[in-house]
C-alpha atoms as a PDB file:
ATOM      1  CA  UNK A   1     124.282 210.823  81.657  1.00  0.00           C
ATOM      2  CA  UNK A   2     122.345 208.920  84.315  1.00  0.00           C
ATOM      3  CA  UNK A   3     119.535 210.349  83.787  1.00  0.00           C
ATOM      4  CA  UNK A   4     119.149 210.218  80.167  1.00  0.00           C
ATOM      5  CA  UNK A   5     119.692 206.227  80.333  1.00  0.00           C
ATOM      6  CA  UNK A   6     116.900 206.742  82.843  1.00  0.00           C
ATOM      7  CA  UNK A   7     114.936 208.299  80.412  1.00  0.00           C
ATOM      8  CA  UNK A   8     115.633 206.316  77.383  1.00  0.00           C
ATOM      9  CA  UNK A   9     114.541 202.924  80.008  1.00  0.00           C
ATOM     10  CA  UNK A  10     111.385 204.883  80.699  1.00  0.00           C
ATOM     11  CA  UNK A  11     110.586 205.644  77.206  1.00  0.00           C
ATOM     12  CA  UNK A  12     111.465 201.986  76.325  1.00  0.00           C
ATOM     13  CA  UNK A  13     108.932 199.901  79.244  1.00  0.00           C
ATOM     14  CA  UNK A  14     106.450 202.608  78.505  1.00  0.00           C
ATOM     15  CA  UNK A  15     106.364 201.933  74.654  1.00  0.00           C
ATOM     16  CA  UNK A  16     106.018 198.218  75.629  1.00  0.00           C
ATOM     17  CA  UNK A  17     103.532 198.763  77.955  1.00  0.00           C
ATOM     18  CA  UNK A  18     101.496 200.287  75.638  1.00  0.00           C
ATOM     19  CA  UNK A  19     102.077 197.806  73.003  1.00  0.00           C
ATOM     20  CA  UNK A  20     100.972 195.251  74.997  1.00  0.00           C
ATOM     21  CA  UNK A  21      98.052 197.042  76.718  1.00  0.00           C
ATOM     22  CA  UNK A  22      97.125 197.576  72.630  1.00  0.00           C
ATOM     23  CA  UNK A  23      97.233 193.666  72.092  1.00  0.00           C
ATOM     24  CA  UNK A  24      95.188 192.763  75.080  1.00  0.00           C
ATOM     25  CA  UNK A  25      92.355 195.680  74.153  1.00  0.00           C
ATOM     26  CA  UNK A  26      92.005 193.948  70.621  1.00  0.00           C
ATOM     27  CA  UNK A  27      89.461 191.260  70.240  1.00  0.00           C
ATOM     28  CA  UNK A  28      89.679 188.903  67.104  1.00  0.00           C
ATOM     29  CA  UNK A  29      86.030 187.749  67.229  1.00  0.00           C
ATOM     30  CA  UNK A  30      85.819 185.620  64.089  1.00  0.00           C
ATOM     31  CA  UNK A  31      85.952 185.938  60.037  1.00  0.00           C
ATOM     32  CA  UNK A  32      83.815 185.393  57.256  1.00  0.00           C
ATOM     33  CA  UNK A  33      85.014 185.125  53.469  1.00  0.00           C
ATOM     34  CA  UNK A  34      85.371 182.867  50.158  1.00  0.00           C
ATOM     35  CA  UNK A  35      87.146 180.512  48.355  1.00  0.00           C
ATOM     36  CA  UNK A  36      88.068 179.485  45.163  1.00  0.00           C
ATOM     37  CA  UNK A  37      90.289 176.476  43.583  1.00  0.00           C
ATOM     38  CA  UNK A  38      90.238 172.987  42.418  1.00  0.00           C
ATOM     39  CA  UNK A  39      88.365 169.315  43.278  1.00  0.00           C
ATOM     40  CA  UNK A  40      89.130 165.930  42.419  1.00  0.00           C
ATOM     41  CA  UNK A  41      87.539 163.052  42.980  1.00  0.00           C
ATOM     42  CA  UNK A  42      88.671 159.608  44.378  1.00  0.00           C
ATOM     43  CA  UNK A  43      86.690 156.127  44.032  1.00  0.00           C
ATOM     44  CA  UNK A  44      86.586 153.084  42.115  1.00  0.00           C
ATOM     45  CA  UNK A  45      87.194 155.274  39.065  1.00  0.00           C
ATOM     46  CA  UNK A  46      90.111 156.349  40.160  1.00  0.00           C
ATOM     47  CA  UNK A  47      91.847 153.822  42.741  1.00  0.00           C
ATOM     48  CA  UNK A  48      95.246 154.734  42.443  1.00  0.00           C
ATOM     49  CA  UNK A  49      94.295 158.386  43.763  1.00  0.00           C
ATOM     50  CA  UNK A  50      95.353 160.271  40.789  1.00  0.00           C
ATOM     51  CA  UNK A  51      95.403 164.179  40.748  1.00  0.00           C
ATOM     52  CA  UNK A  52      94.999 164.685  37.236  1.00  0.00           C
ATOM     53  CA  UNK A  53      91.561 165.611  36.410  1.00  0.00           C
ATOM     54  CA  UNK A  54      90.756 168.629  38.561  1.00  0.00           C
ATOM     55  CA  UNK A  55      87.280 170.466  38.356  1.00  0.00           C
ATOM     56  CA  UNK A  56      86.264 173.723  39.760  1.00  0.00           C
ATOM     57  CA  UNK A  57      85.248 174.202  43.615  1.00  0.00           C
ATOM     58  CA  UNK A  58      84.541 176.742  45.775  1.00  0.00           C
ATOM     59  CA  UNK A  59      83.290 178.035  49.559  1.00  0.00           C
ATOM     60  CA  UNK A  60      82.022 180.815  51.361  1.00  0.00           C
ATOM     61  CA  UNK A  61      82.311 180.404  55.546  1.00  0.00           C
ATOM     62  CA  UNK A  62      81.905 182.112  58.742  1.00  0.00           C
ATOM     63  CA  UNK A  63      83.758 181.397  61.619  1.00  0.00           C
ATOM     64  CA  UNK A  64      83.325 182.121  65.459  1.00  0.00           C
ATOM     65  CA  UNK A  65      87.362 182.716  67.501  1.00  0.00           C
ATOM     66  CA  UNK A  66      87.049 181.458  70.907  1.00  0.00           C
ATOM     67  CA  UNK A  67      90.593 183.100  71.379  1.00  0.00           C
ATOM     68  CA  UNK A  68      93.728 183.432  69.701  1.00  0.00           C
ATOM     69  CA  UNK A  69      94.135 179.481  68.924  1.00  0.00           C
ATOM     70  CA  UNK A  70      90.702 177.813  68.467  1.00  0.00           C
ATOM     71  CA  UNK A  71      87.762 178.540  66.491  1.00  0.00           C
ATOM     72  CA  UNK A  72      84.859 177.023  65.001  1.00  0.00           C
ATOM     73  CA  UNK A  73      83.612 177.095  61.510  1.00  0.00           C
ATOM     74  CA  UNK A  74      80.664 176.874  59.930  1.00  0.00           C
ATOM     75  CA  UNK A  75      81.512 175.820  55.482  1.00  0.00           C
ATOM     76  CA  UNK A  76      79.117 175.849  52.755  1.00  0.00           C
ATOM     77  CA  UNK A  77      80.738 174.228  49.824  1.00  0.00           C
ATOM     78  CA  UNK A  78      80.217 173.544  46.044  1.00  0.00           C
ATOM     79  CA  UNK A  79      82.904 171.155  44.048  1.00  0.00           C
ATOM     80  CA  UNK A  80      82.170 169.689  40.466  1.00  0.00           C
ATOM     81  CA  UNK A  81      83.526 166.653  39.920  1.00  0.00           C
ATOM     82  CA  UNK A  82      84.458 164.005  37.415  1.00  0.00           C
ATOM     83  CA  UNK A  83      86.114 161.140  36.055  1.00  0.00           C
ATOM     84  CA  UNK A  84      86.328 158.192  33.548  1.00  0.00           C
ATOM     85  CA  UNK A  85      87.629 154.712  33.197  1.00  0.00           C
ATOM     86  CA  UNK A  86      89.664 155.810  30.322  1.00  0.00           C
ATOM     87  CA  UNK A  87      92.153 158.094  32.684  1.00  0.00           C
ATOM     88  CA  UNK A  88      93.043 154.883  34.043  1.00  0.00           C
ATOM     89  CA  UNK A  89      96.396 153.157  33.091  1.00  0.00           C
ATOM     90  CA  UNK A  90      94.753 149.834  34.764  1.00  0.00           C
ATOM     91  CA  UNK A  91      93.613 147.611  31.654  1.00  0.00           C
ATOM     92  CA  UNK A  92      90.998 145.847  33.357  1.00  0.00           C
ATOM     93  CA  UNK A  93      89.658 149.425  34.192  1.00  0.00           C
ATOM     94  CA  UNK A  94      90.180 150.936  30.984  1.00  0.00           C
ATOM     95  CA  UNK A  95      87.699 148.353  29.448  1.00  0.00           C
ATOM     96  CA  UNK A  96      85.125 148.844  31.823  1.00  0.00           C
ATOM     97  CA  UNK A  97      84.712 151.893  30.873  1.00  0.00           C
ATOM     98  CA  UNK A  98      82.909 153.752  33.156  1.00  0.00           C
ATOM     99  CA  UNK A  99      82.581 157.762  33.610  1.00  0.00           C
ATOM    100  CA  UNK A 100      80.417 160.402  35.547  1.00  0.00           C
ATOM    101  CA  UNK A 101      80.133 163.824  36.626  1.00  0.00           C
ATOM    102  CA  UNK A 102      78.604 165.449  39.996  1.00  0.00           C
ATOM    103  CA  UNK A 103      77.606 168.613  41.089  1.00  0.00           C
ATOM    104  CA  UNK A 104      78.777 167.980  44.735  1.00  0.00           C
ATOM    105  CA  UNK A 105      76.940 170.550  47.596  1.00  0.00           C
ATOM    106  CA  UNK A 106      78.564 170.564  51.305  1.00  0.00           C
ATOM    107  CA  UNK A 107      77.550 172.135  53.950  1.00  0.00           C
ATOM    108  CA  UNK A 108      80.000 171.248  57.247  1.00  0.00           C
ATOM    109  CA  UNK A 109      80.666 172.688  61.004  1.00  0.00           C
ATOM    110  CA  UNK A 110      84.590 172.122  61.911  1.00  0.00           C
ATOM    111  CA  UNK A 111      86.578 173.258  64.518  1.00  0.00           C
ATOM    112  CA  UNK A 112      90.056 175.184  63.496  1.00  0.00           C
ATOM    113  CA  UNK A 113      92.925 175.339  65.721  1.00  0.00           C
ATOM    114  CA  UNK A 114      96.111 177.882  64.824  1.00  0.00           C
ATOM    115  CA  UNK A 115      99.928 176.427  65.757  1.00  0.00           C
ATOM    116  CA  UNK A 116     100.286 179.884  65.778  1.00  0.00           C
ATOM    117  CA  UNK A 117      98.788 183.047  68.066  1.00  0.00           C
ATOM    118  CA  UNK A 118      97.379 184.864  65.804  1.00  0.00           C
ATOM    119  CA  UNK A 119      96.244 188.630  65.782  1.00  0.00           C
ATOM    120  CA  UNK A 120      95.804 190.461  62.729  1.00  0.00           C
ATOM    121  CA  UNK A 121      97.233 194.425  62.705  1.00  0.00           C
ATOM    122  CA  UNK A 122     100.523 193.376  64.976  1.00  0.00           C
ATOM    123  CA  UNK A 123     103.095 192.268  62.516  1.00  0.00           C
ATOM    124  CA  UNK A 124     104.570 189.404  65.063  1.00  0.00           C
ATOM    125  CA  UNK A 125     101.069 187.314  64.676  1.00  0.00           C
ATOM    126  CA  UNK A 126      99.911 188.157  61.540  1.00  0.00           C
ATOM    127  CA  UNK A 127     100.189 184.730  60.097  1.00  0.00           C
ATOM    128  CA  UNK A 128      99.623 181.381  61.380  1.00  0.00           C
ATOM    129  CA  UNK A 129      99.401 177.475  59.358  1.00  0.00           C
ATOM    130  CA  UNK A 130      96.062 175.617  60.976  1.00  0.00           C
ATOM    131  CA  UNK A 131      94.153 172.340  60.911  1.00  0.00           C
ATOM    132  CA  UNK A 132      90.340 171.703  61.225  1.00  0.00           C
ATOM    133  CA  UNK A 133      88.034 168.702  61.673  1.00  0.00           C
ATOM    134  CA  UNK A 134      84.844 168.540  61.123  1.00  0.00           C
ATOM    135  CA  UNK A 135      81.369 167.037  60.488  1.00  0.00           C
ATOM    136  CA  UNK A 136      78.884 167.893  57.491  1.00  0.00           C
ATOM    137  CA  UNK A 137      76.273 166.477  55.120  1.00  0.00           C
ATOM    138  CA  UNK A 138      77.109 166.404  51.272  1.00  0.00           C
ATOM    139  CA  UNK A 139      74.105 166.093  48.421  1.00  0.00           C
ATOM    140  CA  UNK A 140      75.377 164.338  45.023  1.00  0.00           C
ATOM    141  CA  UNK A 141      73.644 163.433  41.695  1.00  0.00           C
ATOM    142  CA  UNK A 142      75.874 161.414  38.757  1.00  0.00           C
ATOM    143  CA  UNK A 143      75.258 161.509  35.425  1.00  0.00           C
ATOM    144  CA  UNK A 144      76.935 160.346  32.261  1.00  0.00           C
ATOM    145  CA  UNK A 145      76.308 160.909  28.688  1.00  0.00           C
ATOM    146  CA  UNK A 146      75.421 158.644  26.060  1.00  0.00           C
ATOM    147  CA  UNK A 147      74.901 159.476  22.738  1.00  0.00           C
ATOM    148  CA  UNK A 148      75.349 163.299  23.368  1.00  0.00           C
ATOM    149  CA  UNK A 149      72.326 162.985  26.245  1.00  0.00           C
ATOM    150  CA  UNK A 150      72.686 163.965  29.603  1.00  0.00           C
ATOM    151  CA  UNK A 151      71.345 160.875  31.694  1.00  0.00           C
ATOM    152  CA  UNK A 152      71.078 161.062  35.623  1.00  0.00           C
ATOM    153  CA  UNK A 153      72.217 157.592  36.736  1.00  0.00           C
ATOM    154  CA  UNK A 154      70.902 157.323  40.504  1.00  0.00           C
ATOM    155  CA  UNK A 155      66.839 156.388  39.023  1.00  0.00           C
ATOM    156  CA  UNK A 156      68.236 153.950  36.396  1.00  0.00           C
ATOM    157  CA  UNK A 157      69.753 151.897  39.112  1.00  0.00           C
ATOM    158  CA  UNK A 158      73.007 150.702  37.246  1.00  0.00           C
ATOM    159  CA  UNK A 159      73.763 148.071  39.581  1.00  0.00           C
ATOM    160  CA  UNK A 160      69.844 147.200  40.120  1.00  0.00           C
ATOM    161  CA  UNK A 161      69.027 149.064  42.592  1.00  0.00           C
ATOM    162  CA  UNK A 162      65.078 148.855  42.900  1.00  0.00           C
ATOM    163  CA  UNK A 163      64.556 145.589  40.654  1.00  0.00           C
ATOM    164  CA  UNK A 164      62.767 142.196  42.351  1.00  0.00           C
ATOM    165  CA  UNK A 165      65.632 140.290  41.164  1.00  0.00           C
ATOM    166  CA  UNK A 166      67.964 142.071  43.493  1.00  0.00           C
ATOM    167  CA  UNK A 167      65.965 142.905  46.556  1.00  0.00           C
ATOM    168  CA  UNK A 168      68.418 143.932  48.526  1.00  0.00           C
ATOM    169  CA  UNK A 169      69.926 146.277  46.891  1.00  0.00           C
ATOM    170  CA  UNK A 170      68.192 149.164  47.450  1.00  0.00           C
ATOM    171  CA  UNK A 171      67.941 152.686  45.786  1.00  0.00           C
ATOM    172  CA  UNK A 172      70.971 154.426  47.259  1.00  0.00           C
ATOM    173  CA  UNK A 173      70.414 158.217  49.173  1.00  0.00           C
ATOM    174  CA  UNK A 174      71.919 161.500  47.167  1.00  0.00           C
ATOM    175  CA  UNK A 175      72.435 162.646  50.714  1.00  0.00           C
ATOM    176  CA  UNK A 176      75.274 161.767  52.723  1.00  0.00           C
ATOM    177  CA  UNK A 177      77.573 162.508  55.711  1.00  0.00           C
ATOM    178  CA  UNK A 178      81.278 163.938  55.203  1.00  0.00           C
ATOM    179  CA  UNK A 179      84.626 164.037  57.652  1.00  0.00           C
ATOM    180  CA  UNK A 180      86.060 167.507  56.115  1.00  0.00           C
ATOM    181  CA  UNK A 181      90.140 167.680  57.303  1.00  0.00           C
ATOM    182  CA  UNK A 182      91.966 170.361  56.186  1.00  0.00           C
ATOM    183  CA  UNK A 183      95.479 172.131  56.600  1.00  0.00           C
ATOM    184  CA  UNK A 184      95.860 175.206  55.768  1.00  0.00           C
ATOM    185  CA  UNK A 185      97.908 178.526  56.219  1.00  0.00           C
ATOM    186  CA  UNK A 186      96.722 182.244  56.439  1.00  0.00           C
ATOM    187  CA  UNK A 187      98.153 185.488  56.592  1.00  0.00           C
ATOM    188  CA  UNK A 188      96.514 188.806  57.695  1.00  0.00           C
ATOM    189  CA  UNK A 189      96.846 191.753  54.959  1.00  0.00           C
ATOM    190  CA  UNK A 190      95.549 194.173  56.768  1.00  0.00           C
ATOM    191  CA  UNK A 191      94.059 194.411  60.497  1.00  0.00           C
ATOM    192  CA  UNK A 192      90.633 193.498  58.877  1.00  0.00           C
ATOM    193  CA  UNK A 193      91.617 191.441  55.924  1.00  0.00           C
ATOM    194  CA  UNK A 194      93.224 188.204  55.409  1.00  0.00           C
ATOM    195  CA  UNK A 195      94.501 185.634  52.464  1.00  0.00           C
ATOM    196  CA  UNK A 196      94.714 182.223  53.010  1.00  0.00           C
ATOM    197  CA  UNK A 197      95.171 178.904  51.199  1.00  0.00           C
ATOM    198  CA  UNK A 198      93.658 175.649  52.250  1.00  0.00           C
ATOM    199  CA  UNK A 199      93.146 171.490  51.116  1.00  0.00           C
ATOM    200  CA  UNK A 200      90.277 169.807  52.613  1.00  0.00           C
ATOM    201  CA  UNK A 201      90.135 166.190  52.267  1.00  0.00           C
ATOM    202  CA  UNK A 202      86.306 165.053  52.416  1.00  0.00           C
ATOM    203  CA  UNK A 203      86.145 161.445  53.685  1.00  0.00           C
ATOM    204  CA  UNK A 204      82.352 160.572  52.826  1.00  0.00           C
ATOM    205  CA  UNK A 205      80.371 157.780  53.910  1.00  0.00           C
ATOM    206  CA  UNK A 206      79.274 156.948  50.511  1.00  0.00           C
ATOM    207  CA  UNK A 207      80.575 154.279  48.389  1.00  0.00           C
ATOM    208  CA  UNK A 208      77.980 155.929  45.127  1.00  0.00           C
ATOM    209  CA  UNK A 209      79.673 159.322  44.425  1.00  0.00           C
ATOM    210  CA  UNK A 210      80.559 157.935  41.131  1.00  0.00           C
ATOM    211  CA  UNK A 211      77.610 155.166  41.062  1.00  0.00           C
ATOM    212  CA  UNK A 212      79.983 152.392  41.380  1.00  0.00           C
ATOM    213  CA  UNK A 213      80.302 150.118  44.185  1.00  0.00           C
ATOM    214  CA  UNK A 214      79.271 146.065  43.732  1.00  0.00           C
ATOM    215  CA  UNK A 215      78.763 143.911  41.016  1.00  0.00           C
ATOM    216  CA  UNK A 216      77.205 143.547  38.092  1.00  0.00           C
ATOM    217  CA  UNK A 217      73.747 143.114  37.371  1.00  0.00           C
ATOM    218  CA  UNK A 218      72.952 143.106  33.676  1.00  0.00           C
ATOM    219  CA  UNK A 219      69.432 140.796  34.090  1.00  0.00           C
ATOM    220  CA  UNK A 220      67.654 143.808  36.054  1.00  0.00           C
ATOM    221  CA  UNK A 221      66.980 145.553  32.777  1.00  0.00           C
ATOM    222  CA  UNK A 222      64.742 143.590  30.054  1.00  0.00           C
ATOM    223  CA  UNK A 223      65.400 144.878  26.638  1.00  0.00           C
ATOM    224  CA  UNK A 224      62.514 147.609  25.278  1.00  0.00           C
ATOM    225  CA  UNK A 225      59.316 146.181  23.488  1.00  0.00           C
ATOM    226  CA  UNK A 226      61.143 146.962  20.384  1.00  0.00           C
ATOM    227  CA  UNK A 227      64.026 144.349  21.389  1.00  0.00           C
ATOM    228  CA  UNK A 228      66.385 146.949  21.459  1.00  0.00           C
ATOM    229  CA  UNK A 229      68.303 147.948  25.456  1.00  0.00           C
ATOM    230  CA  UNK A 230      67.935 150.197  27.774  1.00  0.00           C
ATOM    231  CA  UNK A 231      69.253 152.911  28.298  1.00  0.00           C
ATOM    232  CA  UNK A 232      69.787 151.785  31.554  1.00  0.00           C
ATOM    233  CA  UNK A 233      71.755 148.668  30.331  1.00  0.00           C
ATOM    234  CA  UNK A 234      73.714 150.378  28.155  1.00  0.00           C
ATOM    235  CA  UNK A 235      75.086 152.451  30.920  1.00  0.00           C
ATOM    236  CA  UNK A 236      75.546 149.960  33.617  1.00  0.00           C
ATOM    237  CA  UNK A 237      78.271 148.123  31.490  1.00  0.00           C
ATOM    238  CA  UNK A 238      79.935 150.736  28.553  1.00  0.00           C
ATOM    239  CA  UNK A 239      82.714 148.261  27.828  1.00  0.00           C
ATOM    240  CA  UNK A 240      80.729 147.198  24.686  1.00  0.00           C
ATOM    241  CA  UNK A 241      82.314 150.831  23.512  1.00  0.00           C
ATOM    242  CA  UNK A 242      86.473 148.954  23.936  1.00  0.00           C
ATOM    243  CA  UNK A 243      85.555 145.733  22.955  1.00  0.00           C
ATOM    244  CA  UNK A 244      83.489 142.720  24.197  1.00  0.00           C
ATOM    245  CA  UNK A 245      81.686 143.159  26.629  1.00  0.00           C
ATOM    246  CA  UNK A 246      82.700 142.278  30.304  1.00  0.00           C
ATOM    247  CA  UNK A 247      79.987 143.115  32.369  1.00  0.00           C
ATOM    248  CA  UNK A 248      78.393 139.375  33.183  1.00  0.00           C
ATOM    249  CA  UNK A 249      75.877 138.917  35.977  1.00  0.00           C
ATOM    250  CA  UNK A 250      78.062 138.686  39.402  1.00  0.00           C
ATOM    251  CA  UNK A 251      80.732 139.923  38.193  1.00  0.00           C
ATOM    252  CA  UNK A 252      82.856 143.068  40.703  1.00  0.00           C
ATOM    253  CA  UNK A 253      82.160 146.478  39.083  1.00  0.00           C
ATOM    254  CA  UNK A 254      83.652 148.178  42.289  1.00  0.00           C
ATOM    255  CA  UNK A 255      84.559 148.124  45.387  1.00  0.00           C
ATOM    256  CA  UNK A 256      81.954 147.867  47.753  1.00  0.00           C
ATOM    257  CA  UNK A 257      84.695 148.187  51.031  1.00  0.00           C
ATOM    258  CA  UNK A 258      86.006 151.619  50.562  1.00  0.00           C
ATOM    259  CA  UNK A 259      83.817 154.861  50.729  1.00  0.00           C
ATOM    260  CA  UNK A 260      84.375 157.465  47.823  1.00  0.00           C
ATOM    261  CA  UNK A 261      86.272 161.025  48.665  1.00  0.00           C
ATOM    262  CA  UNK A 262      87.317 164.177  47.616  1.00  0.00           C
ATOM    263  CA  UNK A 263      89.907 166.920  47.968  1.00  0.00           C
ATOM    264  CA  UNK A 264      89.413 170.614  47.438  1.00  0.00           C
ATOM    265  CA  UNK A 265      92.384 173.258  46.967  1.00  0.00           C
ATOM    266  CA  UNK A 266      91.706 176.742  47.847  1.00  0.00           C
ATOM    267  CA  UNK A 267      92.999 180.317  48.064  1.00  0.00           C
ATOM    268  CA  UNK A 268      90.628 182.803  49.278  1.00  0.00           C
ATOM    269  CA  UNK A 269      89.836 186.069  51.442  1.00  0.00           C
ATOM    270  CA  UNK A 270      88.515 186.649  54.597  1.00  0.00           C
ATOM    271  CA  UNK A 271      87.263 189.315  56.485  1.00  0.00           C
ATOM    272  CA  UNK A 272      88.131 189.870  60.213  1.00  0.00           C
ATOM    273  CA  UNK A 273      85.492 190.524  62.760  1.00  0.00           C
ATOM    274  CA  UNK A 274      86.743 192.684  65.336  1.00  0.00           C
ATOM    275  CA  UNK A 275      86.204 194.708  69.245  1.00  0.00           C
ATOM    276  CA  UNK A 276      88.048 196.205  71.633  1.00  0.00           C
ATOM    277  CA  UNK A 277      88.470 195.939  75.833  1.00  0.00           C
ATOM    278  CA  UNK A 278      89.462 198.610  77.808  1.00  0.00           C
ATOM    279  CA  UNK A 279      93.031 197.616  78.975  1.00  0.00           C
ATOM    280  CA  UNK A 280      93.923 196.471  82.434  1.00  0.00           C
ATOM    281  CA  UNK A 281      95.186 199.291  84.635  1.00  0.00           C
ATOM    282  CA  UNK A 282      99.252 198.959  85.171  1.00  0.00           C
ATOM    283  CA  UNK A 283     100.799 200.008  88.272  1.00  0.00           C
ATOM    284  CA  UNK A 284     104.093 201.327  88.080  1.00  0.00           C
END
């Protein structure tokens, strides 16, 4: 009887042994994969931070595992986005009237940190929520429609940007620096394949994501020889469209103090980049 406990013990530690001695030879050295999912916008078209006009996004990355808990990712990212005066239930902002639409591209370096060990293949650390900061550089070019047309609105200068009468306001860049912070949560499939789901708030450092930010400036675009406006005028103050129009010389078209943003939600695949160590010799 002894010795078939004895044997059973055996049979258990050398099971472990070997379960462990599997863990230690496997090497997660990274992932790469893709995303898909929604993006919304947030600026002085939409200051109460409403989620209710969500546009497509989506990512591809590849990311380097220093070990089981910290990584570092390298995100190329593509969110349209959108929005328009009239979404607001503000009445001030309703009249004013204002709307665009961006093709947003990202490309960002963060580093990811798991709560959680995680080792795809061994059912124990197959899943594991994370957070990641990082650093990247967004392009951006609004446009709104009038008339049916498709008008660009950085080179018209809405809030005259470029003109002699306001010298120092000066063409704004359609290049700018993002803070990407996510959360997310992922959950190995197989040993070489995982699903996860992730939101990524982009704090930018741009207040013209939706080519609003100071004040009125209605005098920076002379009517046409014909005496009729602009089309630049017509777009820097739309609230002619609800009503009369509010958009007098001086007068706050947005807020100038806080920087646009964005969020994007995601569920995507990834792929895991593997190797394996020889084990470490155990004495018994």
């Amino acid at each position: 009887m002894r010795n078939r406990i004895a044997f059973v013990v055996l049979l258990f530690l050398s099971s472990m042994t070997a379960k462990s001695q599997s863990m230690e030879s496997y090497v997660h050295q990274g992932e790469y994969g893709f995303a898909v999912g929604l993006g919304h916008y947030f600026g002085d078209l939409n200051t109460n931070m409403q989620i209710n006009r969500p546009k497509f996004s989506g990512s591809l990355f590849f990311r380097k595992q220093f070990n089981n808990y910290i990584g570092v990712r390298i995100t190329g990212g593509y969110a349209f986005l959108g929005y328009s005066d009239t979404y607001s239930s503000n009445p001030t902002e309703k009249q004013r009237n204002l709307s665009f639409n961006s093709n947003v591209w990202e490309l960002s370096l963060s580093g990811d940190f798991n709560f959680f060990k995680f080792i795809p293949g061994f059912e124990q650390y197959r899943y594991t929520p994370y957070i990641s900061l990082g650093l990247g550089v967004m392009s951006f070019d609004p446009y709104a429609y009038l008339n049916g047309e498709k008008n660009l609105l950085r080179p018209l200068g809405t809030e005259g940007q470029g003109s002699s009468l306001y010298p120092d306001r000066i063409p704004y860049s359609p290049i700018a620096i993002t803070i990407p912070f996510g959360v997310g949560v992922k959950y190995a499939l197989t040993d070489r394949m995982n699903i996860y789901g992730e939101a990524v708030y982009h704090f930018t450092r741009t207040d013209y994501l939706d080519d609003v930010s100071t004040t009125y400036a209605p005098d920076a675009f002379p009517a046409l020889p014909d005496g009729s406006p602009s089309t630049a005028f017509l777009l820097q103050d739309r609230s002619y469209e609800t009503g009369s129009s509010i958009g007098i010389k001086g007068r706050q078209r947005g807020n100038s103090l806080q920087k646009d943003a964005y969020l994007t939600l995601q569920v995507g695949l990834s792929f895991n980049l593997q190797s394996y160590r020889c084990p470490k010799a155990t004495n018994y």
